[in-house]
N, C-alpha and C. Protein backbone atom coordinates (compact mmCIF):
# COMPACT_ATOMS: atom_id res chain seq x y z
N UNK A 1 -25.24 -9.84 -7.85
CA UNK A 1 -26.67 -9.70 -8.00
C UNK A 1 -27.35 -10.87 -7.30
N UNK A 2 -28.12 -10.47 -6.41
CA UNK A 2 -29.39 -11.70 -5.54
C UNK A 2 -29.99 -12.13 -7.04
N UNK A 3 -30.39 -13.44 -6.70
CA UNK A 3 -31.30 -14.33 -7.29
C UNK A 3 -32.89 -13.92 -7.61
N UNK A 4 -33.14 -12.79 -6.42
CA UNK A 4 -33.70 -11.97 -6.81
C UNK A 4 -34.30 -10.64 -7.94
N UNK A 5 -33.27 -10.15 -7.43
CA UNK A 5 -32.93 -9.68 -8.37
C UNK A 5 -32.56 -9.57 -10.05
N UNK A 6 -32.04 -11.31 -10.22
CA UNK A 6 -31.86 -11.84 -11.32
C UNK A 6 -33.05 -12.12 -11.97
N UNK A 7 -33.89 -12.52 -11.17
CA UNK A 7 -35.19 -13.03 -11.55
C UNK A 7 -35.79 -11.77 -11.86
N UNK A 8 -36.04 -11.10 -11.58
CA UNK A 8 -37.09 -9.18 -11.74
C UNK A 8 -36.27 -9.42 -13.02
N UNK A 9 -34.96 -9.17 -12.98
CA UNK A 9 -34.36 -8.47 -14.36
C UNK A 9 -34.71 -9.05 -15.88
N UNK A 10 -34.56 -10.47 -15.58
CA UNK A 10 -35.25 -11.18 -16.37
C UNK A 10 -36.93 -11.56 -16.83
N UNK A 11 -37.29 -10.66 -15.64
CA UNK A 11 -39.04 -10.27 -16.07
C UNK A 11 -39.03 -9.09 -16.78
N UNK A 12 -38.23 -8.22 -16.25
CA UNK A 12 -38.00 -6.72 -17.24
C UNK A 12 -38.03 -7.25 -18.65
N UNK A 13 -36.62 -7.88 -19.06
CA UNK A 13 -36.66 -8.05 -20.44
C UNK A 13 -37.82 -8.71 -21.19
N UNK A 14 -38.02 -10.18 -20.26
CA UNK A 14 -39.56 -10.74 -21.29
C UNK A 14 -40.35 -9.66 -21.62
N UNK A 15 -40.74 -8.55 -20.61
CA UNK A 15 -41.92 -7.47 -21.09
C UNK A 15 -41.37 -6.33 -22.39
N UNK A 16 -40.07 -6.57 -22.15
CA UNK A 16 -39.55 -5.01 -22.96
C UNK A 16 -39.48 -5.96 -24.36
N UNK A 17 -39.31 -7.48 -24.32
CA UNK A 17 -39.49 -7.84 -26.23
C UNK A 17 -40.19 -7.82 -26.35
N UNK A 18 -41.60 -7.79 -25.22
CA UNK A 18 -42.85 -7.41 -25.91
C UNK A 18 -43.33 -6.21 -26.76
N UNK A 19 -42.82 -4.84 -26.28
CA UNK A 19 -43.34 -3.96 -26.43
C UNK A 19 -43.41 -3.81 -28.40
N UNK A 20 -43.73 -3.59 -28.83
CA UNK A 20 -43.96 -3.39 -30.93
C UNK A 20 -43.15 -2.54 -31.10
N UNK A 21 -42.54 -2.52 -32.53
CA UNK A 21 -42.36 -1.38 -33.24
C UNK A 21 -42.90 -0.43 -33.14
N UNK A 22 -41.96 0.56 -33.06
CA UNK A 22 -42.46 2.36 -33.28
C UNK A 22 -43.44 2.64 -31.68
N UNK A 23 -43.54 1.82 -30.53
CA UNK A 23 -43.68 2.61 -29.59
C UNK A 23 -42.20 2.21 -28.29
N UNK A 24 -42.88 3.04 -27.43
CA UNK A 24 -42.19 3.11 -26.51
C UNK A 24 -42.97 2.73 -24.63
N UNK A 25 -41.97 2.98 -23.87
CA UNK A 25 -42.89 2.65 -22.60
C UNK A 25 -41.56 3.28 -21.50
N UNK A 26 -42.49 3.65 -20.21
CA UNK A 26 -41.32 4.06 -19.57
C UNK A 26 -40.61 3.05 -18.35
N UNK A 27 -39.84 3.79 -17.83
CA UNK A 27 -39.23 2.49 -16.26
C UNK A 27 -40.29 2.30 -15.51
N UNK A 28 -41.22 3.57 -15.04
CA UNK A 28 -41.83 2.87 -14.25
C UNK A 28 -43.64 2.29 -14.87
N UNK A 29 -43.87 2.39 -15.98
CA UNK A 29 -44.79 1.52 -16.63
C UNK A 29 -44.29 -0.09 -16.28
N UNK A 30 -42.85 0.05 -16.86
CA UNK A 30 -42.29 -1.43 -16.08
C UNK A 30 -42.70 -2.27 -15.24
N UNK A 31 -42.28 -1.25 -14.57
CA UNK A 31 -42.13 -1.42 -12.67
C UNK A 31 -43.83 -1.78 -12.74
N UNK A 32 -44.38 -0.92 -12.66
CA UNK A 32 -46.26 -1.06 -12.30
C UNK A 32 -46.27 -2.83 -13.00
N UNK A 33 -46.87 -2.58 -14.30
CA UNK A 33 -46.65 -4.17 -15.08
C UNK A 33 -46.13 -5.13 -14.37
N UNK A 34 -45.06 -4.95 -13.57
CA UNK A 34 -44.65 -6.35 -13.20
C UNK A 34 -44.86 -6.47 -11.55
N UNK A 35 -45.73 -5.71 -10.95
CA UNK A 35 -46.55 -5.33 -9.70
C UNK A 35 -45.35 -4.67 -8.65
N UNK A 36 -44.28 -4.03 -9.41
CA UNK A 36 -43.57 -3.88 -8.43
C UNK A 36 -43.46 -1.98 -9.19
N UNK A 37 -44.66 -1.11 -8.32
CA UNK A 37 -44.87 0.35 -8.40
C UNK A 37 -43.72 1.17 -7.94
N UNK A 38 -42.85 0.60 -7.51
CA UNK A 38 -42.01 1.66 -6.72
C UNK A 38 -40.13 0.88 -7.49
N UNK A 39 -40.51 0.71 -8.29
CA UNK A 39 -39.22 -0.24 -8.85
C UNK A 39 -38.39 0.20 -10.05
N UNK A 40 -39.06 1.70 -10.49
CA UNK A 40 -38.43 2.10 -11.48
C UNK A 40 -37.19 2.19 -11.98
N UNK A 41 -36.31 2.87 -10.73
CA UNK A 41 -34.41 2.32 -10.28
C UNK A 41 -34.24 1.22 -10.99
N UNK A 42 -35.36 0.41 -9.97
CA UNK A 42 -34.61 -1.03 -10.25
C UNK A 42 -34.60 -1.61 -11.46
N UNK A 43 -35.76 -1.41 -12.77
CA UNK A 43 -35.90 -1.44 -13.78
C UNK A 43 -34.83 -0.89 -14.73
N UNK A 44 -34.22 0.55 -14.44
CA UNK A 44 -33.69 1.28 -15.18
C UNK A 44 -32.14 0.32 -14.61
N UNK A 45 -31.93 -0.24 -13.70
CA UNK A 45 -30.57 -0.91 -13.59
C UNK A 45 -30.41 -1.96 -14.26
N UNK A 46 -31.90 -2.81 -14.51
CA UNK A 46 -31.89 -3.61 -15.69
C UNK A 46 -31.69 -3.36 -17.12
N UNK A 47 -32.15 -2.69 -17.18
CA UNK A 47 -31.52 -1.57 -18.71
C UNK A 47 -30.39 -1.78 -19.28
N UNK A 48 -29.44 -1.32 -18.27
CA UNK A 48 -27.86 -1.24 -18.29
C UNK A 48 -27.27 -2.36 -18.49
N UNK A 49 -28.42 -3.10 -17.95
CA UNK A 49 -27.21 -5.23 -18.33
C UNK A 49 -28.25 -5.95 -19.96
N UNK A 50 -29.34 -4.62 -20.16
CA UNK A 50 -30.08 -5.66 -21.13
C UNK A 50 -29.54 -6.59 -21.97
N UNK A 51 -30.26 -7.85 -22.79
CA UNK A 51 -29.17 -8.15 -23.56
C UNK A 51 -29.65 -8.13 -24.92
N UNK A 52 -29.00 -8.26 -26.05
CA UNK A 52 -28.83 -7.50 -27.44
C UNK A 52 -30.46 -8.01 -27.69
N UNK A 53 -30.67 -9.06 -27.63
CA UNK A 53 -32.25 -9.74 -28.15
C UNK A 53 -33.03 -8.65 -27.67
N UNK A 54 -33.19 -7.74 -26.58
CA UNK A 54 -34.25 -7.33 -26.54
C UNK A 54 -34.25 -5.71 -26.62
N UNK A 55 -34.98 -5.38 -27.15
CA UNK A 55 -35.22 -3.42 -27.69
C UNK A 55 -35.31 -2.56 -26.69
N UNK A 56 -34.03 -2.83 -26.18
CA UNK A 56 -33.88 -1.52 -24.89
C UNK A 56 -33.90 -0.21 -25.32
N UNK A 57 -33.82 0.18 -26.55
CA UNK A 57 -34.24 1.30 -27.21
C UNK A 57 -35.75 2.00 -26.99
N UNK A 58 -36.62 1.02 -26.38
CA UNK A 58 -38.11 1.36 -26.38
C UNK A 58 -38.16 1.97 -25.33
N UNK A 59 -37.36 2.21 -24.17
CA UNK A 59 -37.75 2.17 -22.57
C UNK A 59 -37.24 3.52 -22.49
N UNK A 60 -37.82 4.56 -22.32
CA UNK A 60 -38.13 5.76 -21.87
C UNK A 60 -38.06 6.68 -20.60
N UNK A 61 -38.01 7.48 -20.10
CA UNK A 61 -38.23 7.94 -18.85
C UNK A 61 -39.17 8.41 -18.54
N UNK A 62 -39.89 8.78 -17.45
CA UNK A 62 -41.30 9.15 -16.86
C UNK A 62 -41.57 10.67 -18.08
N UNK A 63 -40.50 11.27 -18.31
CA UNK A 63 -40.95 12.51 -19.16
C UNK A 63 -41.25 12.52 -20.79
N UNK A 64 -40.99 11.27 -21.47
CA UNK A 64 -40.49 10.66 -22.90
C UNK A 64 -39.20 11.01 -23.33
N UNK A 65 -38.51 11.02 -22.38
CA UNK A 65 -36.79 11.44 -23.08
C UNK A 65 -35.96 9.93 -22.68
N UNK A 66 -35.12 9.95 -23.67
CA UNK A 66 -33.51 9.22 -23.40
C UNK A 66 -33.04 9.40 -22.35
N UNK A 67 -32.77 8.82 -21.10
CA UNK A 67 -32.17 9.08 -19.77
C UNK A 67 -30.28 9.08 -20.73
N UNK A 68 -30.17 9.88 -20.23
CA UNK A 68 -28.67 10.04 -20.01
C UNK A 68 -27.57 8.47 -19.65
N UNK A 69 -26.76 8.25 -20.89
CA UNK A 69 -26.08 7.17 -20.08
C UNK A 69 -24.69 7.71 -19.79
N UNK A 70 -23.67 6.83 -19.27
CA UNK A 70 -22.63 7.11 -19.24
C UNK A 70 -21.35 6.62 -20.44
N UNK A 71 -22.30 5.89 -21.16
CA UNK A 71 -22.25 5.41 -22.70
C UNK A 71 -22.37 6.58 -23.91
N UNK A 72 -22.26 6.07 -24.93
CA UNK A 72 -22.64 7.01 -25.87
C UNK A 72 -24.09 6.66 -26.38
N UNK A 73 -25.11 6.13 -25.64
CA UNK A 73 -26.14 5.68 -25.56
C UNK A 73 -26.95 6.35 -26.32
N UNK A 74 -27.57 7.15 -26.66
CA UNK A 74 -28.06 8.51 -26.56
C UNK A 74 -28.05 8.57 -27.61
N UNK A 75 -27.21 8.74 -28.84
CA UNK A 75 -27.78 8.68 -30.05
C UNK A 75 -28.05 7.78 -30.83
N UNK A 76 -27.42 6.48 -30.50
CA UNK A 76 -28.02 4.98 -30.81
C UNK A 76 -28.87 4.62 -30.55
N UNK A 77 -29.74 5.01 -29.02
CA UNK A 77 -31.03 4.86 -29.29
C UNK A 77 -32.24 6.02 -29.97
N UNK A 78 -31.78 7.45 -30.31
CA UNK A 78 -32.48 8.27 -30.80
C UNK A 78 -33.25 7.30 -32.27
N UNK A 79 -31.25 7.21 -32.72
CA UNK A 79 -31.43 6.81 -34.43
C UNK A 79 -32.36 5.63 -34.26
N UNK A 80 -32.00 4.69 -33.53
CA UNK A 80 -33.29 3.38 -33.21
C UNK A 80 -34.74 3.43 -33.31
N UNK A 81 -34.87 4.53 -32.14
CA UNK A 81 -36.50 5.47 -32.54
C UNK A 81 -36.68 5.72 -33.79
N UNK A 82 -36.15 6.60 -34.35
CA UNK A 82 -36.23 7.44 -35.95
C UNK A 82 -37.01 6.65 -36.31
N UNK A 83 -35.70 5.18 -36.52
CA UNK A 83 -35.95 4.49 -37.52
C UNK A 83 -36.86 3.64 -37.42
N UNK A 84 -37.67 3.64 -36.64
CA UNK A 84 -39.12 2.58 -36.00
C UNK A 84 -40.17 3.76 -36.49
N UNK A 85 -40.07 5.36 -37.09
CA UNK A 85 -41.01 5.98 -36.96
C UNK A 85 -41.04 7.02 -35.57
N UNK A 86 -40.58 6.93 -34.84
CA UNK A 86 -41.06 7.45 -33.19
C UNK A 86 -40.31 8.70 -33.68
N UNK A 87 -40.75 9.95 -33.01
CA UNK A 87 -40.46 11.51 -33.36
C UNK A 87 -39.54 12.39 -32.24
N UNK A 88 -38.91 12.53 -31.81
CA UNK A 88 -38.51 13.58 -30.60
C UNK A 88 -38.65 14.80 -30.98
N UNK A 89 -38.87 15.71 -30.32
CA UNK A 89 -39.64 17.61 -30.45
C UNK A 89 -38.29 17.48 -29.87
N UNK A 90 -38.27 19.24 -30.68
CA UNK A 90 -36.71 20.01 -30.45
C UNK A 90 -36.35 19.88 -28.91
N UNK A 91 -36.96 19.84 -28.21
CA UNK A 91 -36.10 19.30 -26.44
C UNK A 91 -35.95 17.66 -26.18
N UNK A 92 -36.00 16.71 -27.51
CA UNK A 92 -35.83 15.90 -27.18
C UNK A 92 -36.70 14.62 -26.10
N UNK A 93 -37.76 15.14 -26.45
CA UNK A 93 -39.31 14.13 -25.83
C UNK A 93 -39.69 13.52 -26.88
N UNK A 94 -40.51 12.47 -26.17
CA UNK A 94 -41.35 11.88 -27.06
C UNK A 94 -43.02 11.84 -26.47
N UNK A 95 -43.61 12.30 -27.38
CA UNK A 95 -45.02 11.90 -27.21
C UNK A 95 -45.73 10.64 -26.79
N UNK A 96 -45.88 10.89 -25.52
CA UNK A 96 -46.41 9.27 -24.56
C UNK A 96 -47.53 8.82 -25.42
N UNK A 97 -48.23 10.08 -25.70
CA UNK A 97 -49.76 9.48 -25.95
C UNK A 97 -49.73 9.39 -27.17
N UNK A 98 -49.17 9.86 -27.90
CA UNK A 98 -48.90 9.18 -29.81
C UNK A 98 -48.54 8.26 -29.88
N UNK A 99 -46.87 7.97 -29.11
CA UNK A 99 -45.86 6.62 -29.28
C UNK A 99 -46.03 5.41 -28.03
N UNK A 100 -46.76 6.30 -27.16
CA UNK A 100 -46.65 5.45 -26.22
C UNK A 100 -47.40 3.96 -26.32
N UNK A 101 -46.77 2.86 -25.36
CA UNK A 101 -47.51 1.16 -25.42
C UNK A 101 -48.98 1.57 -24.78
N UNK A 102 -49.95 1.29 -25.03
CA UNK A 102 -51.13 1.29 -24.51
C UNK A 102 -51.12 -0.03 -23.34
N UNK A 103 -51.19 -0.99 -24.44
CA UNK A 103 -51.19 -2.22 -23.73
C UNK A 103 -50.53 -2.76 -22.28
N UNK A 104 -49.75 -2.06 -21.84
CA UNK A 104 -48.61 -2.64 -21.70
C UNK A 104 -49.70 -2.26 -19.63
């Protein structure tokens, strides 16, 4: 990993301990937030190295679903949601504009 790179990833996380209980936000809300619009990838590759301190459970995809890992990811972060309150509809979305970070 570039130094670069290290550095973004480590802007990812400061923003993602920001985000509160019981919402959520997606990769490329990320990406925008940290002035880099076209960085969503690169966000979502930060994901994958997050580290335990911060609520990678909150981070979403452009549609409000769980991206698919190659982990058993997927229902550890559902139950995570639940349990903050946050809802998924029978296909497995979440409501941007109920749960979603405003702030962010």
């Amino acid at each position: 990993m570039t130094a670069a790179a290290s550095g973004f990833f480590q802007r990812v996380y400061a923003l993602v301990r920001k985000i509160p209980r019981g919402r959520v936000v997606t990769y490329g809300q990320i990406a925008r937030a940290l002035g880099a619009p076209g960085a969503a990838r690169t966000v979502g590759w930060a994901m994958r190295a997050c580290p335990a301190d911060a609520p990678w459970h909150r981070v979403v995809n452009a549609r409000g679903a769980i991206s698919l890992r190659p982990t058993s990811g997927y229902p550890e972060q559902r139950a995570r949601l639940r349990a903050e309150g946050v809802r998924l509809d029978r296909a497995g979305k979440i409501d941007l504009r109920q749960y979603g970070w405003k702030k962010i």
